[in-house]
C-alpha atoms as a PDB file:
ATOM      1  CA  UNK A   1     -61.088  34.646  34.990  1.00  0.00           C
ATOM      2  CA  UNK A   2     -59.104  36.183  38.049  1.00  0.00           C
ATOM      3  CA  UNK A   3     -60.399  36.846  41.551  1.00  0.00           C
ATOM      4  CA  UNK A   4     -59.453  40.997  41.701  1.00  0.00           C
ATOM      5  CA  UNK A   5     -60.550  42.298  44.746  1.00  0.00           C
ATOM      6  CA  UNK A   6     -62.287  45.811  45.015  1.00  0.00           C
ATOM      7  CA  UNK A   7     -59.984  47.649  46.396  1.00  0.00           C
ATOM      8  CA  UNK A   8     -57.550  46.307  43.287  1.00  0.00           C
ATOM      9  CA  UNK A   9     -60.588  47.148  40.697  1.00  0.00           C
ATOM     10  CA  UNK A  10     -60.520  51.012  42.433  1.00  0.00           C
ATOM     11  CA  UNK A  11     -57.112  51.559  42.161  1.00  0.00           C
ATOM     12  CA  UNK A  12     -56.881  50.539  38.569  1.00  0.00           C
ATOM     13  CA  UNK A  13     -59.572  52.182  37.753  1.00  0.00           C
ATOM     14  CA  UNK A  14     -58.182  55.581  39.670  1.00  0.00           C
ATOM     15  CA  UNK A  15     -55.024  54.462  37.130  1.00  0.00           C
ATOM     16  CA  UNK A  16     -56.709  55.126  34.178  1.00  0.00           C
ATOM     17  CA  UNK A  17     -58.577  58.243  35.403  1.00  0.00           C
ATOM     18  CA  UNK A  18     -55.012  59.474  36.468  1.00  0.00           C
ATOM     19  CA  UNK A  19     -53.537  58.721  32.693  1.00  0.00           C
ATOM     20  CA  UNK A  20     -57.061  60.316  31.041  1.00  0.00           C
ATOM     21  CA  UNK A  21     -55.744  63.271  33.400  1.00  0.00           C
ATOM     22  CA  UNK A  22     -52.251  63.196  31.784  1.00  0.00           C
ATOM     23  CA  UNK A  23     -53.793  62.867  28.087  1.00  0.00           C
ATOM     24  CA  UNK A  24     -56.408  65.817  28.480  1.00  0.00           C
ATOM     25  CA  UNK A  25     -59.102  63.503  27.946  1.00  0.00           C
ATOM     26  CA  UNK A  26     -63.131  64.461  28.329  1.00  0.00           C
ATOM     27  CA  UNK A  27     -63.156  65.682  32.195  1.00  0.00           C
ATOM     28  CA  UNK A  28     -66.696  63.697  32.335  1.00  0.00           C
ATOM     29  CA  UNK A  29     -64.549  60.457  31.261  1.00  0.00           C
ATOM     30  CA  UNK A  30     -62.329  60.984  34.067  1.00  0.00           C
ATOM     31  CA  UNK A  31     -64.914  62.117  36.694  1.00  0.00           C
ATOM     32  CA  UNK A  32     -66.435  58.606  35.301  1.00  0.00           C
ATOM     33  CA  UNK A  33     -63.420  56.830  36.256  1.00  0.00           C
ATOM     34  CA  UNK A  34     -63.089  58.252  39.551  1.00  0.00           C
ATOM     35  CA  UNK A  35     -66.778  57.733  40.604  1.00  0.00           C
ATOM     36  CA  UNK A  36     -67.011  54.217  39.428  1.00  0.00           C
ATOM     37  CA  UNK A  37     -63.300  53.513  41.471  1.00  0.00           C
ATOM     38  CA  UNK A  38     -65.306  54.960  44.768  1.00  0.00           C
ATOM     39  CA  UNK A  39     -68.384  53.161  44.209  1.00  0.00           C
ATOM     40  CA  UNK A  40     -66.484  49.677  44.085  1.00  0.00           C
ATOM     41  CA  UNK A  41     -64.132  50.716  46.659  1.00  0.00           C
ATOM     42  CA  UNK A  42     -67.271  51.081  49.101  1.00  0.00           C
ATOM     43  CA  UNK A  43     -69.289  47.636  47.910  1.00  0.00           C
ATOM     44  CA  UNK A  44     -69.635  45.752  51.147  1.00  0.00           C
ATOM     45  CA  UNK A  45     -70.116  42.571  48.267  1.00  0.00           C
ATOM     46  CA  UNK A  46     -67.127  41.593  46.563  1.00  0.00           C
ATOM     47  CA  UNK A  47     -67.432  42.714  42.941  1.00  0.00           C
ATOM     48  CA  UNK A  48     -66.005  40.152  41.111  1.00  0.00           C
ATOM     49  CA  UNK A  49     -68.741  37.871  42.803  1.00  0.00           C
ATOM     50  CA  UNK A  50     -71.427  40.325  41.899  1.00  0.00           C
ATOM     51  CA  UNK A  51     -70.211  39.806  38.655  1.00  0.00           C
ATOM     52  CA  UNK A  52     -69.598  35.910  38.751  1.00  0.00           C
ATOM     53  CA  UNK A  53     -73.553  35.687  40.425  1.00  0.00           C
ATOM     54  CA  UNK A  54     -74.881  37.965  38.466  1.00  0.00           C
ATOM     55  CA  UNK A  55     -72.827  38.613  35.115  1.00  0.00           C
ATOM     56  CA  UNK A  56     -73.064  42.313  33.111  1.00  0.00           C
ATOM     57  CA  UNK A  57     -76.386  43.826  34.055  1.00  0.00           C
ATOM     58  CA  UNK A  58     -75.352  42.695  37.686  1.00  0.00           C
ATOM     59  CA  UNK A  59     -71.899  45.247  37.696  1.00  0.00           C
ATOM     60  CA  UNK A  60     -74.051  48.094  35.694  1.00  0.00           C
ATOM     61  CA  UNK A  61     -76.403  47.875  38.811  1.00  0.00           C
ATOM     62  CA  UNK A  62     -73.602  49.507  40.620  1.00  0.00           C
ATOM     63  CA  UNK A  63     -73.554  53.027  40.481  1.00  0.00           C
ATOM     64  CA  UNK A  64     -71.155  54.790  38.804  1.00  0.00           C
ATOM     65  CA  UNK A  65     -70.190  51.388  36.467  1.00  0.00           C
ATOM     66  CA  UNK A  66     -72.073  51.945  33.021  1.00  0.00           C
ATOM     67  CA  UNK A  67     -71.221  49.783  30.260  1.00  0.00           C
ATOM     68  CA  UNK A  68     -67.800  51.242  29.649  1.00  0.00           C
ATOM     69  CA  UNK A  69     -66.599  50.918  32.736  1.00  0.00           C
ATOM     70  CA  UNK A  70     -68.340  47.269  32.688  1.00  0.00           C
ATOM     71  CA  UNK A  71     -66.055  46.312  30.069  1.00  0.00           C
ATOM     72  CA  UNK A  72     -63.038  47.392  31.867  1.00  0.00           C
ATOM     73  CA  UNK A  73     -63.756  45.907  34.461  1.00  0.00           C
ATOM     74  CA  UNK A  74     -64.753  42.434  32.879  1.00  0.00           C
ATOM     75  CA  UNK A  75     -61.546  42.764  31.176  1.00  0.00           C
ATOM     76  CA  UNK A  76     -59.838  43.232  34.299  1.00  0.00           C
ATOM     77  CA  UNK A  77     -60.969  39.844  35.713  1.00  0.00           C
ATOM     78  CA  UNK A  78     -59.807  38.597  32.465  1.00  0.00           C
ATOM     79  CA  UNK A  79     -56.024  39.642  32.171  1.00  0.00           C
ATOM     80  CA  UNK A  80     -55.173  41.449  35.266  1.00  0.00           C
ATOM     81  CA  UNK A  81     -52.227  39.355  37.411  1.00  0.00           C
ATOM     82  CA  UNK A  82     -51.604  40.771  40.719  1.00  0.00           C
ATOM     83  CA  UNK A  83     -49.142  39.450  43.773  1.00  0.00           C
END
């Protein structure tokens, strides 16, 4: 599992709200996206520890992240590689 900081969870996260833009996907997906990259953005905890101390219900406690956005961001930890 990777340590991705929040500000590296947002900006992925604004990625894929970006690319739903390009595809003409559901404007509430994107809006989804976009809220979700702000909320995690602004954490003062680090949100891979919220996850680490507190696992899946812990991350859907933050606003904006319901269970699809969970699972991207789990998966995140999981294969992103940055620096």
């Amino acid at each position: 599992m990777q340590h991705t900081s929040n500000g590296d969870i947002a900006r992925i996260l604004r990625g894929v709200a970006e690319y739903l833009t390009m595809e003409s996907a559901n404007p509430f997906r994107i809006r989804a996206y976009g809220r979700a990259a702000e909320a995690i953005e602004s954490l003062e905890e680090d949100i891979f520890l919220i996850y680490k101390n507190g696992g899946e219900k812990a991350l859907e406690a933050v606003p904006g992240v319901g269970m699809a956005i969970r699972d991207h961001v789990i998966e995140i930890f999981r294969t992103v590689k940055l620096g």
